[in-house]
C-alpha atoms as a PDB file:
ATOM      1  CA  UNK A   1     206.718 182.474  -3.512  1.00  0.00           C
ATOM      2  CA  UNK A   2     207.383 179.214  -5.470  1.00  0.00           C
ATOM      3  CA  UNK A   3     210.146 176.675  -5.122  1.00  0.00           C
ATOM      4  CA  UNK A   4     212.271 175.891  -7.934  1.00  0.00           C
ATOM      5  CA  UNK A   5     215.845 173.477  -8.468  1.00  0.00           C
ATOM      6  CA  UNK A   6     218.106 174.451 -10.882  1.00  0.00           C
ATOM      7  CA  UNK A   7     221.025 172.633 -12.475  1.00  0.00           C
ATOM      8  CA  UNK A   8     224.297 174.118 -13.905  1.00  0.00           C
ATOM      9  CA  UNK A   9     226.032 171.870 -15.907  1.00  0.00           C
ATOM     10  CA  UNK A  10     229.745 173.374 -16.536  1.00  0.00           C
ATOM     11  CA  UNK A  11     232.631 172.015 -19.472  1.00  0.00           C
ATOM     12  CA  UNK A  12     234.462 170.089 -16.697  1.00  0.00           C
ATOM     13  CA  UNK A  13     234.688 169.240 -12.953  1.00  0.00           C
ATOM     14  CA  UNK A  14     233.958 172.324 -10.344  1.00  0.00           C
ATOM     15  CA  UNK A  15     235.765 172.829  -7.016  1.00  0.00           C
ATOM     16  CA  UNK A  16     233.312 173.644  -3.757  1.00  0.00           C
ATOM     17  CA  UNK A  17     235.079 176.691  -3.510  1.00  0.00           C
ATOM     18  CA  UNK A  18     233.897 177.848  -6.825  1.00  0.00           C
ATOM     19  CA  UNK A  19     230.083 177.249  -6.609  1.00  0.00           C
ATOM     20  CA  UNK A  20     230.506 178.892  -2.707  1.00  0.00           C
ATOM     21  CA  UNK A  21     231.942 182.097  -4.136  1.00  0.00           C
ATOM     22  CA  UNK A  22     228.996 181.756  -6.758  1.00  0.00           C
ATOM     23  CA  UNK A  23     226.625 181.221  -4.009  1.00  0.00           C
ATOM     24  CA  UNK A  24     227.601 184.236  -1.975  1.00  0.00           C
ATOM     25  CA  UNK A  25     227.372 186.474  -5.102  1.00  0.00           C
ATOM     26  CA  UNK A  26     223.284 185.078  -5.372  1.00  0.00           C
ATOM     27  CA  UNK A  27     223.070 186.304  -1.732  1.00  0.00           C
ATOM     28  CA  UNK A  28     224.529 189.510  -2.125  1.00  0.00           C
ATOM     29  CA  UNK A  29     222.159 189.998  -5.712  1.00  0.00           C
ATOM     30  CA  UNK A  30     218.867 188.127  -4.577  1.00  0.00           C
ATOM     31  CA  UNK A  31     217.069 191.173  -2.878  1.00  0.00           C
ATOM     32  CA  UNK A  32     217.076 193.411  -6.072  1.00  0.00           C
ATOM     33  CA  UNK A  33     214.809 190.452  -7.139  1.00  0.00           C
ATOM     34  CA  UNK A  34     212.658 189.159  -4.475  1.00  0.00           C
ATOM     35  CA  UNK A  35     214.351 186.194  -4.482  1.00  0.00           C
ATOM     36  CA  UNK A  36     216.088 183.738  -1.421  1.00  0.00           C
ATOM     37  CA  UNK A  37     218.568 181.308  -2.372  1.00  0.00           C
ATOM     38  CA  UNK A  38     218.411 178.728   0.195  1.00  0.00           C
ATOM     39  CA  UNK A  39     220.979 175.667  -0.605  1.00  0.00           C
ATOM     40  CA  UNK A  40     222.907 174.350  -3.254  1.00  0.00           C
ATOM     41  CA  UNK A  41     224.587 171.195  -3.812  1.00  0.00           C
ATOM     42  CA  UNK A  42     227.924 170.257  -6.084  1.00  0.00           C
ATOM     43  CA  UNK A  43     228.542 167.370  -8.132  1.00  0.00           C
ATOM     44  CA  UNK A  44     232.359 168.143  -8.390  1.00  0.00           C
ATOM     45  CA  UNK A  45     233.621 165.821 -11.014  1.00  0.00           C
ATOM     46  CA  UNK A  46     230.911 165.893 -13.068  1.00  0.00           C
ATOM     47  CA  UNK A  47     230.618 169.717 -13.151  1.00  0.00           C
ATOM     48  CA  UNK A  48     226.950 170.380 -11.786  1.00  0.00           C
ATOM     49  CA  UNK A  49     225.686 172.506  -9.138  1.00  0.00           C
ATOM     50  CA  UNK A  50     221.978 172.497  -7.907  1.00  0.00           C
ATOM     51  CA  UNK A  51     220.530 175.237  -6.398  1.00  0.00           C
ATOM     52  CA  UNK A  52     216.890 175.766  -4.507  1.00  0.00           C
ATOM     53  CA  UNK A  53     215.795 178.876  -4.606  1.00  0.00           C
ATOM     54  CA  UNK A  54     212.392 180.649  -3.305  1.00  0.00           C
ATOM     55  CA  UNK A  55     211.378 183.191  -6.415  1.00  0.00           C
ATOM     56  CA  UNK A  56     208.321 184.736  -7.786  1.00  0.00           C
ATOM     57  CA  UNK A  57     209.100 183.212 -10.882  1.00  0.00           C
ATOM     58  CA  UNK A  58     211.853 181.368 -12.548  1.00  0.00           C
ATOM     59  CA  UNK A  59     212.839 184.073 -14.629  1.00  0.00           C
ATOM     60  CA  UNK A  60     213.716 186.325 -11.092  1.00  0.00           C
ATOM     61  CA  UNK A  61     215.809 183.446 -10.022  1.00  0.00           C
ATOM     62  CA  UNK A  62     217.681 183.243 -13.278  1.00  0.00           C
ATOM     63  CA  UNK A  63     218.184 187.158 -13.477  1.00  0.00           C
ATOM     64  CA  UNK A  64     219.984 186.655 -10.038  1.00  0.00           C
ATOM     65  CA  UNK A  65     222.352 184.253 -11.700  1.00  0.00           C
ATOM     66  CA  UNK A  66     222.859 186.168 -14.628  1.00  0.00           C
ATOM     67  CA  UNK A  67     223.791 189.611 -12.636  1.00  0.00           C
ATOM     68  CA  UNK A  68     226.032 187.968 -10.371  1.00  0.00           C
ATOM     69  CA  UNK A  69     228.248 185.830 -11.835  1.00  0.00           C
ATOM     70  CA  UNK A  70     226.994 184.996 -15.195  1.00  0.00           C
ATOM     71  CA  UNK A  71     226.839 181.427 -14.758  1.00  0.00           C
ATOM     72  CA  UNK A  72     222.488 180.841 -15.938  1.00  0.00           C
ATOM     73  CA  UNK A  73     221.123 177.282 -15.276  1.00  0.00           C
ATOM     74  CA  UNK A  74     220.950 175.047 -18.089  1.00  0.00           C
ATOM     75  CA  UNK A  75     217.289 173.992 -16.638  1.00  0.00           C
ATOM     76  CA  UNK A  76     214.942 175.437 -13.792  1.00  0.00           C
ATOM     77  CA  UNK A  77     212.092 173.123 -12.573  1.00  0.00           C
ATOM     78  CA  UNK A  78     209.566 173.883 -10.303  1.00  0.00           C
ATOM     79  CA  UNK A  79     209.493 171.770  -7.017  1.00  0.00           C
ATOM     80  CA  UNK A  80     207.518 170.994  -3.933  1.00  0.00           C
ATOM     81  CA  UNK A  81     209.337 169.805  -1.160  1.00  0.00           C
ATOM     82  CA  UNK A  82     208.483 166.643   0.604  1.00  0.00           C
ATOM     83  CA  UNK A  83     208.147 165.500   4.071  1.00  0.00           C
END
């Protein structure tokens, strides 16, 4: 499995509560894909949300956005994490 950040950038500021109903869609979607969404973070004001996300590929983790809730990632990067 790789690691990958993605970034959502949205028309105009996003509440927590938003991108944590989001999140809990990913979680209830992620299996059909091989896929474990582990964190996200929210820039409320100026509308982004970052997720990292364990996937085969970034295509799997986008598929999990797209199916549950519609809201695809402007950009997905591939990442190693740091010590």
């Amino acid at each position: 499995m790789s690691l990958y950040m993605d970034i959502h950038t949205l028309p105009g500021p996003v509440g927590l509560t938003d991108a944590a109903n989001a999140h809990a869609a990913d979680l209830q979607t992620q299996q059909r894909y091989g896929v474990n969404y582990l964190r996200y973070w929210v820039d409320e004001q100026a509308g982004k949300i970052f997720c990292l996300v364990e996937a085969p590929d970034a295509e799997a983790a986008a598929s999990v956005h797209r199916e549950a809730h519609g809201l695809v990632a402007d950009q997905i990067f591939s990442v190693a994490e740091g010590e």
